[in-house]
C-alpha atoms as a PDB file:
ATOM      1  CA  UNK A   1     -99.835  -5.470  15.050  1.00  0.00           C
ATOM      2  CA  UNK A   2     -98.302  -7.375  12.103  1.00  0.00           C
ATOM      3  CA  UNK A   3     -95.059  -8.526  11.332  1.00  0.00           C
ATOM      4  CA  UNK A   4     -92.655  -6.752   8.577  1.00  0.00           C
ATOM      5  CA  UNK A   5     -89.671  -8.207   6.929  1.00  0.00           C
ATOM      6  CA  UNK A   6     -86.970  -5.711   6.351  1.00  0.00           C
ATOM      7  CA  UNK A   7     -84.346  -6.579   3.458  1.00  0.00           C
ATOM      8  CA  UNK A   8     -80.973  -3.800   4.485  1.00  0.00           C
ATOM      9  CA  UNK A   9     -79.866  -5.156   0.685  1.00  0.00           C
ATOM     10  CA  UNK A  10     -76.675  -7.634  -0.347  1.00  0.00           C
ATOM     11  CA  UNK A  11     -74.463  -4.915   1.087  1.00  0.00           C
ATOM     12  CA  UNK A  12     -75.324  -4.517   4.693  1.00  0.00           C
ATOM     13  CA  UNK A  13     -73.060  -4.120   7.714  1.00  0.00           C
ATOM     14  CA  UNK A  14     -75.233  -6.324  10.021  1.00  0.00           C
ATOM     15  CA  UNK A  15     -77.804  -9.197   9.432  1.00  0.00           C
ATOM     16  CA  UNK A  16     -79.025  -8.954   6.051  1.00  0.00           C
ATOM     17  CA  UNK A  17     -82.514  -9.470   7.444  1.00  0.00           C
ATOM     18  CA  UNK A  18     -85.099  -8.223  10.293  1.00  0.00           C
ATOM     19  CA  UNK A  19     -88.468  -8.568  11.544  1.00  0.00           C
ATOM     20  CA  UNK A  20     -90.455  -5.541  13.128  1.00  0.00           C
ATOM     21  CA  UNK A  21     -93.679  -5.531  14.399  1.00  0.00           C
ATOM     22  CA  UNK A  22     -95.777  -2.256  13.671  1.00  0.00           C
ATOM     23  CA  UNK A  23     -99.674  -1.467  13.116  1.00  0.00           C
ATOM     24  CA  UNK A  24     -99.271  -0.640   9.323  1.00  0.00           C
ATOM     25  CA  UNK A  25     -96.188  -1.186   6.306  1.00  0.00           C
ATOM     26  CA  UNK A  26     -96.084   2.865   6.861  1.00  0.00           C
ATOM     27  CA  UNK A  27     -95.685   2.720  10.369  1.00  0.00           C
ATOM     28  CA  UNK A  28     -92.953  -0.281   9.832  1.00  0.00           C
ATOM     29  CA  UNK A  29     -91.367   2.326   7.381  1.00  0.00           C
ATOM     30  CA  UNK A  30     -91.317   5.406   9.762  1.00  0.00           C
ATOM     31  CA  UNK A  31     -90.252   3.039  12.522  1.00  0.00           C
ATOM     32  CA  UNK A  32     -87.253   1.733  10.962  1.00  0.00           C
ATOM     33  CA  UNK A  33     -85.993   5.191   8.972  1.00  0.00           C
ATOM     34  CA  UNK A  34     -86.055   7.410  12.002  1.00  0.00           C
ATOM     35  CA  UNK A  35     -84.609   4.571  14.370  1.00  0.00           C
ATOM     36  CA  UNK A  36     -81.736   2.671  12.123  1.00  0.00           C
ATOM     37  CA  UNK A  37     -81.881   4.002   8.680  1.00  0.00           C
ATOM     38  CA  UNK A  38     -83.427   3.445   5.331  1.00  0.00           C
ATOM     39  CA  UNK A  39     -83.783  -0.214   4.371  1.00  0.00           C
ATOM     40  CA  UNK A  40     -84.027  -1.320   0.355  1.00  0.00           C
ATOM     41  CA  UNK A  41     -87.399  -2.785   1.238  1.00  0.00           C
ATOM     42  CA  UNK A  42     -90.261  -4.127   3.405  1.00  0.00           C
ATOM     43  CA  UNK A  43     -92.943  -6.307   3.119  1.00  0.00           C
ATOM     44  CA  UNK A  44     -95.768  -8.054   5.415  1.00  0.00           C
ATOM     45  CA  UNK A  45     -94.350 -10.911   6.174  1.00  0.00           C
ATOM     46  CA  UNK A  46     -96.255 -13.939   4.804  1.00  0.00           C
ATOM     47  CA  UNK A  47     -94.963 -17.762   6.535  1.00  0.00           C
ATOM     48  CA  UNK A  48     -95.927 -20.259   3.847  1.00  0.00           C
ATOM     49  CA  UNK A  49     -97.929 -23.654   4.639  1.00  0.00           C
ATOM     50  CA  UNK A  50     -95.855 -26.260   5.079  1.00  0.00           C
ATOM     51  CA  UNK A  51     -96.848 -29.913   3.823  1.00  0.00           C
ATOM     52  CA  UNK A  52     -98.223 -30.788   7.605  1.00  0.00           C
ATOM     53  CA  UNK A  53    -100.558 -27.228   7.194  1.00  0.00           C
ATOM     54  CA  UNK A  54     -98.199 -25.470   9.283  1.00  0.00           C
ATOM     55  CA  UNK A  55     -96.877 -22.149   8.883  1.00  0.00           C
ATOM     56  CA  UNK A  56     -92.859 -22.442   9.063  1.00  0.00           C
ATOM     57  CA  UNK A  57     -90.156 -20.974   7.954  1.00  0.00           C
ATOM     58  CA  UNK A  58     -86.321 -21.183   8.172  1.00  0.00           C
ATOM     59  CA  UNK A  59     -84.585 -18.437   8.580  1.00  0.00           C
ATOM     60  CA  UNK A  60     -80.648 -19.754   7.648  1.00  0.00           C
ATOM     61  CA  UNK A  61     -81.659 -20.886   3.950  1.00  0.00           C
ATOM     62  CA  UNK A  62     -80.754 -24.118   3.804  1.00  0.00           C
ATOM     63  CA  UNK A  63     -80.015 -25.832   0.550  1.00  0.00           C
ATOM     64  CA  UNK A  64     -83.586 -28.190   1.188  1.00  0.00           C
ATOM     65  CA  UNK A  65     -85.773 -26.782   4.148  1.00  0.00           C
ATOM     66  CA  UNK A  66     -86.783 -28.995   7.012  1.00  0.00           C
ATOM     67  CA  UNK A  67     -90.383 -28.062   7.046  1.00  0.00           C
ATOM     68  CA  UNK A  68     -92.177 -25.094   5.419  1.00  0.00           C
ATOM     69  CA  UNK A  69     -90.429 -22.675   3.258  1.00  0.00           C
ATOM     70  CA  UNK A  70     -87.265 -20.899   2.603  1.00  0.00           C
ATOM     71  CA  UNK A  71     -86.614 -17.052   3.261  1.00  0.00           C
ATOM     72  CA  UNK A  72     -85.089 -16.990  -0.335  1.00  0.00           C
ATOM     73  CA  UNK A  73     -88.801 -18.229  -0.983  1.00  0.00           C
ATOM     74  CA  UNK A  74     -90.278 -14.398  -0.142  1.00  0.00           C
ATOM     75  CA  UNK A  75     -89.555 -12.964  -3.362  1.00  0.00           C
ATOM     76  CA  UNK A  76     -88.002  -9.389  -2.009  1.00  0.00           C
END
């Protein structure tokens, strides 16, 4: 299994973003369209090294992350 990040676009109802779990990107896709609806996109979801060689990320986007990356940083 791998983890997806799923981008529902600037104009969604809910969260913005979501994780899902799935054994391929096409089985994240099929997963997601018959269950919630279409999403604008998905992509493996890749946690960047941090400075201490850990992989971190934050999820709220603050203006100067902690530790690790940003999730503005994924380049949807």
């Amino acid at each position: 299994m791998r983890t997806y990040i799923i981008d529902w676009g600037k104009d969604a109802i809910g969260a913005r973003y979501a994780l899902v779990q799935a054994k391929s990107l096409r089985q994240a896709w099929l997963d997601i369209d018959c269950a919630i609806g279409e999403p604008e996109n998905i992509k493996p979801l890749r946690i960047p090294k941090s400075w201490m060689d850990i992989r971190y990320l934050e999820i709220e986007s603050p203006e100067e992350p902690i530790e690790g990356g940003l999730i503005k940083e994924l380049n949807f």
